[in-house]
Protein backbone atom coordinates (compact mmCIF):
# COMPACT_ATOMS: atom_id res chain seq x y z
CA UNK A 1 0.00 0.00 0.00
CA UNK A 2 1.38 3.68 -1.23
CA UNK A 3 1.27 6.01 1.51
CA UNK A 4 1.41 9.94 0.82
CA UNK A 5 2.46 12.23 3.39
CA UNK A 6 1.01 15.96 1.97
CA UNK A 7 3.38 18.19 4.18
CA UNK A 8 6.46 15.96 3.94
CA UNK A 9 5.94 16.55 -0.44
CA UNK A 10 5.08 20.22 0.13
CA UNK A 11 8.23 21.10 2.48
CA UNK A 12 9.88 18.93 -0.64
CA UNK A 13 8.92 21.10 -3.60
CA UNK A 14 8.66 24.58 -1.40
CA UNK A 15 12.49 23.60 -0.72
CA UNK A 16 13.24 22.58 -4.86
CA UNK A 17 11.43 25.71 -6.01
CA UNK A 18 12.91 27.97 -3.63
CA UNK A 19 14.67 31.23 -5.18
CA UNK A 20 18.42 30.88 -4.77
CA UNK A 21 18.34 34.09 -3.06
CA UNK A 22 16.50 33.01 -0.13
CA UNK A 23 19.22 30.14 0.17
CA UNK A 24 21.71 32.84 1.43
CA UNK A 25 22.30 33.67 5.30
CA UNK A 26 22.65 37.09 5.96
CA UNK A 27 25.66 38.62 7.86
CA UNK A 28 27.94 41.15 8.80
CA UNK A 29 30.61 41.97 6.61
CA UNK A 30 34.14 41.66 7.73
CA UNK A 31 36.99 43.37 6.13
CA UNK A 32 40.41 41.49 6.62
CA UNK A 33 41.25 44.03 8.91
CA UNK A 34 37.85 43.10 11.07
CA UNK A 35 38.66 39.34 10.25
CA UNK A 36 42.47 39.73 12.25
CA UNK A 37 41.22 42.03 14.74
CA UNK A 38 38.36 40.18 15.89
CA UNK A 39 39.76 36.93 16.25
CA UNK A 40 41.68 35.38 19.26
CA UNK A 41 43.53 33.00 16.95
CA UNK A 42 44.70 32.78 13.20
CA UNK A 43 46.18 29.59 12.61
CA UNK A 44 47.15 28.28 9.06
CA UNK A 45 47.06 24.07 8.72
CA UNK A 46 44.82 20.95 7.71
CA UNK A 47 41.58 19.38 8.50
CA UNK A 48 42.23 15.87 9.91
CA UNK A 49 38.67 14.31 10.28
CA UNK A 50 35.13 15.37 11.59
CA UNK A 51 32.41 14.03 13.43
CA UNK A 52 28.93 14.91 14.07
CA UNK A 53 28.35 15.52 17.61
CA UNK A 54 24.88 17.21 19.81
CA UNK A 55 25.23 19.98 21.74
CA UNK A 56 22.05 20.15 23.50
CA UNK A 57 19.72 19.59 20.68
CA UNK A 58 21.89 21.18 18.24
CA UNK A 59 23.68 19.25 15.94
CA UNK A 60 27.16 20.49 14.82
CA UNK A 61 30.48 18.64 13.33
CA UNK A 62 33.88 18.81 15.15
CA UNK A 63 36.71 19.07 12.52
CA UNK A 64 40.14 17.94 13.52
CA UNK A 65 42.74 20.28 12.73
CA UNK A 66 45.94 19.80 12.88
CA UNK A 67 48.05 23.43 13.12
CA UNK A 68 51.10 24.40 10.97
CA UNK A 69 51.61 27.97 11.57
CA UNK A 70 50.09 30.28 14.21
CA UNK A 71 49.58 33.83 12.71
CA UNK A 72 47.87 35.35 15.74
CA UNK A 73 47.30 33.38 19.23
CA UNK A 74 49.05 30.27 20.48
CA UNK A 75 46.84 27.74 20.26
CA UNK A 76 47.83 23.73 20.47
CA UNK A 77 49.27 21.99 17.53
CA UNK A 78 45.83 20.25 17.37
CA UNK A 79 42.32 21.76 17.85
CA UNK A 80 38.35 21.58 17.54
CA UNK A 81 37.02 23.49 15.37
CA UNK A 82 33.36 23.63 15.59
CA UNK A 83 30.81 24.22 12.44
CA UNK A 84 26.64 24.27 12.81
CA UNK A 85 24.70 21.78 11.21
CA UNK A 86 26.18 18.32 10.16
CA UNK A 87 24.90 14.43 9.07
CA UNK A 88 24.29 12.13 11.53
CA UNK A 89 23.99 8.80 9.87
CA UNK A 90 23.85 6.76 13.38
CA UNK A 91 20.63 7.52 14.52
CA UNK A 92 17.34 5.75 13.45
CA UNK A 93 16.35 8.37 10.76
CA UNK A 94 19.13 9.83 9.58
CA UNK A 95 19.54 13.67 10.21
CA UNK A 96 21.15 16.32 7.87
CA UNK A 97 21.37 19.93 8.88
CA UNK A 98 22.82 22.70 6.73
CA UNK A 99 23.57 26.36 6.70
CA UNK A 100 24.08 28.20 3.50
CA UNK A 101 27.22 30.08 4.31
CA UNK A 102 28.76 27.75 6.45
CA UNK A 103 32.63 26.68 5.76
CA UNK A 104 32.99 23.28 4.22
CA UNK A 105 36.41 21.19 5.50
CA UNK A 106 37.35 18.16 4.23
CA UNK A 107 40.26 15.95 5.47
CA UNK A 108 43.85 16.82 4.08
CA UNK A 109 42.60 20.50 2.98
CA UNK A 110 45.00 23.33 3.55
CA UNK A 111 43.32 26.21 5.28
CA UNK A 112 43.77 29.35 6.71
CA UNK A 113 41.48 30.22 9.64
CA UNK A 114 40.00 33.66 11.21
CA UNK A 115 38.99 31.85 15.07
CA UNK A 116 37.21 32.67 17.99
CA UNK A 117 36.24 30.33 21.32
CA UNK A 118 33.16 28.65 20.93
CA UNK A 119 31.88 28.39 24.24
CA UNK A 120 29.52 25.48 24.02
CA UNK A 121 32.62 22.89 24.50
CA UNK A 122 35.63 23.72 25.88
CA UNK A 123 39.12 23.92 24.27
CA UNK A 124 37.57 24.42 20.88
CA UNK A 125 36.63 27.34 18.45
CA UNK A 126 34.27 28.36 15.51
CA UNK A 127 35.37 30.20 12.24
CA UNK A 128 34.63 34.04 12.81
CA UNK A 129 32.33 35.33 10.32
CA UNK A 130 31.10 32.04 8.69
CA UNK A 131 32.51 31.44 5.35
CA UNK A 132 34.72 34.55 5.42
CA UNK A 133 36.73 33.53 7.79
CA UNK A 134 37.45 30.83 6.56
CA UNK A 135 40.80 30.69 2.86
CA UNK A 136 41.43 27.77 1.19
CA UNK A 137 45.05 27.12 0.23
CA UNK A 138 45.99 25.81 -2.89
CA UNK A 139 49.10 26.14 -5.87
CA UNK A 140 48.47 28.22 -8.61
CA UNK A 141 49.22 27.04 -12.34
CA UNK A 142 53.11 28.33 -11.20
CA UNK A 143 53.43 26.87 -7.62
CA UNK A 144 52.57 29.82 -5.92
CA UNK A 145 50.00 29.34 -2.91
CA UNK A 146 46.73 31.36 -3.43
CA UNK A 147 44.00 31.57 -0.68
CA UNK A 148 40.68 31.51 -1.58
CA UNK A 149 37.59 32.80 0.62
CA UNK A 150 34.21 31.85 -0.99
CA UNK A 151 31.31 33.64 1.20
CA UNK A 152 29.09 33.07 -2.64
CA UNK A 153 26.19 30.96 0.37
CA UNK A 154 26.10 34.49 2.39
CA UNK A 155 24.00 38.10 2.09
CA UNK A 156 26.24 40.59 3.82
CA UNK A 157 23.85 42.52 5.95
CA UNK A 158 25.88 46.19 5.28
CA UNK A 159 25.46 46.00 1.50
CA UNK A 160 22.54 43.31 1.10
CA UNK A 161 24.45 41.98 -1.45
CA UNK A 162 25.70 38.34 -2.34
CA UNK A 163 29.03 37.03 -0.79
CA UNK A 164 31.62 36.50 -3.42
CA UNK A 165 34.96 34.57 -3.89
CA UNK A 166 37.78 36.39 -3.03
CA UNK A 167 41.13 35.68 -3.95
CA UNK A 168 44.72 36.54 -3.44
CA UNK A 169 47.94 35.21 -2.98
CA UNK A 170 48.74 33.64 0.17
CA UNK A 171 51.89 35.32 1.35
CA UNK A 172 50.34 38.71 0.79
CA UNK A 173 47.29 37.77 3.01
CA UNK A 174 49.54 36.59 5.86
CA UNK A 175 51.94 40.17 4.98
CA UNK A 176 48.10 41.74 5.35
CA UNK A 177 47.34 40.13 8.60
CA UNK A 178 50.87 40.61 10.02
CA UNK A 179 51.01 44.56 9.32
CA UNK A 180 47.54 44.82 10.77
CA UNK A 181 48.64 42.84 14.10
CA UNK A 182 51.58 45.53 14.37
CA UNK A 183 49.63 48.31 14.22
CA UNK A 184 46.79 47.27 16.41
CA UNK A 185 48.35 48.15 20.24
CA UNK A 186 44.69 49.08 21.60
CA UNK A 187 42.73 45.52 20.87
CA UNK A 188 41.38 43.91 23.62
CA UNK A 189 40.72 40.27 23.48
CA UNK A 190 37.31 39.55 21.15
CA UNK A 191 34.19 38.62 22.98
CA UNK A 192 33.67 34.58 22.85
CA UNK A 193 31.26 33.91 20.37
CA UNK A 194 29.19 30.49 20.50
CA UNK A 195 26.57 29.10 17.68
CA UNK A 196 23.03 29.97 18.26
CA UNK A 197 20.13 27.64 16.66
């Protein structure tokens, strides 16, 4: 016997036939200069693994990342970083929660990361202004690292426009963050900033 669920095939082909705009989560913009300010730690390295884990009833993934190079903080050679949503295949019915504008890792990525504490587990942190804070690192067609930002799943809320990619070469991002660090004798340590629902 063929059963039909109504709501489950409406929430189905509301979510199909939504406008790609609505897709986007809106935010604040941060410059580069907000980006290094605002976090406690800047760390360069790769993702190791992730898991899903619930906080509460909140399902988020914990990425493994192992630490090459500390640009601002001194954090361990391995931390947590923490990311909202996640799949959790372990459970009876599967669950999958997403976020458009949310960082993707995936194991043995290079990475550059804009961090603050997340405060919901202890000795870990979450990526300071979602996808933005967040460079890929990979060789250009001559060897050269680039690092690559793609905020293209966020609205910034000071422009209401689309997140783009944004891309530059990776030693003049870390020159970028390093002159900013000298200059800035007045910062006081960033508020600690954990994920809301």
């Amino acid at each position: 016997m063929t059963r039909f669920f109504p709501s489950l095939t409406f929430l189905l082909a509301t979510t199909v036939l939504m406008p790609a705009q609505l897709l986007a989560t809106t935010v604040q913009h941060f410059s580069t200069a907000e980006l290094t300010l605002g976090a406690q730690v800047i760390v360069e390295g790769e993702c190791l693994d992730s898991q899903p884990i619930w906080i509460g009833g909140t399902l988020v993934t914990a990425v493994r990342f192992q630490v090459s190079a500390r640009l601002k903080g001194d954090p361990p050679n391995l931390i947590s970083v923490v990311l909202p949503g996640g799949i959790d295949l372990d459970r009876e019915v599967p669950v999958q929660v997403t976020y458009p504008g949310i960082p993707t890792m995936s194991p043995r990525q290079e990475m550059l990361l804009f961090l603050v504490p997340y405060t919901a587990m202890a000795d870990s942190y979450t990526v300071l202004g979602m996808a933005q804070g967040k460079y890929s690192i990979s060789p250009d067609s001559l060897g050269s690292k680039q690092a690559q930002s793609d905020a293209t799943g966020l609205t910034l809320a000071t422009t209401a426009a689309r997140g783009s990619v944004h891309e530059l070469k990776l030693e003049l991002l870390r020159r970028q963050i390093a002159e900013l660090l000298a200059g800035d004798t007045t910062a006081s340590p960033p508020a600690a900033a954990p994920l809301s629902n």
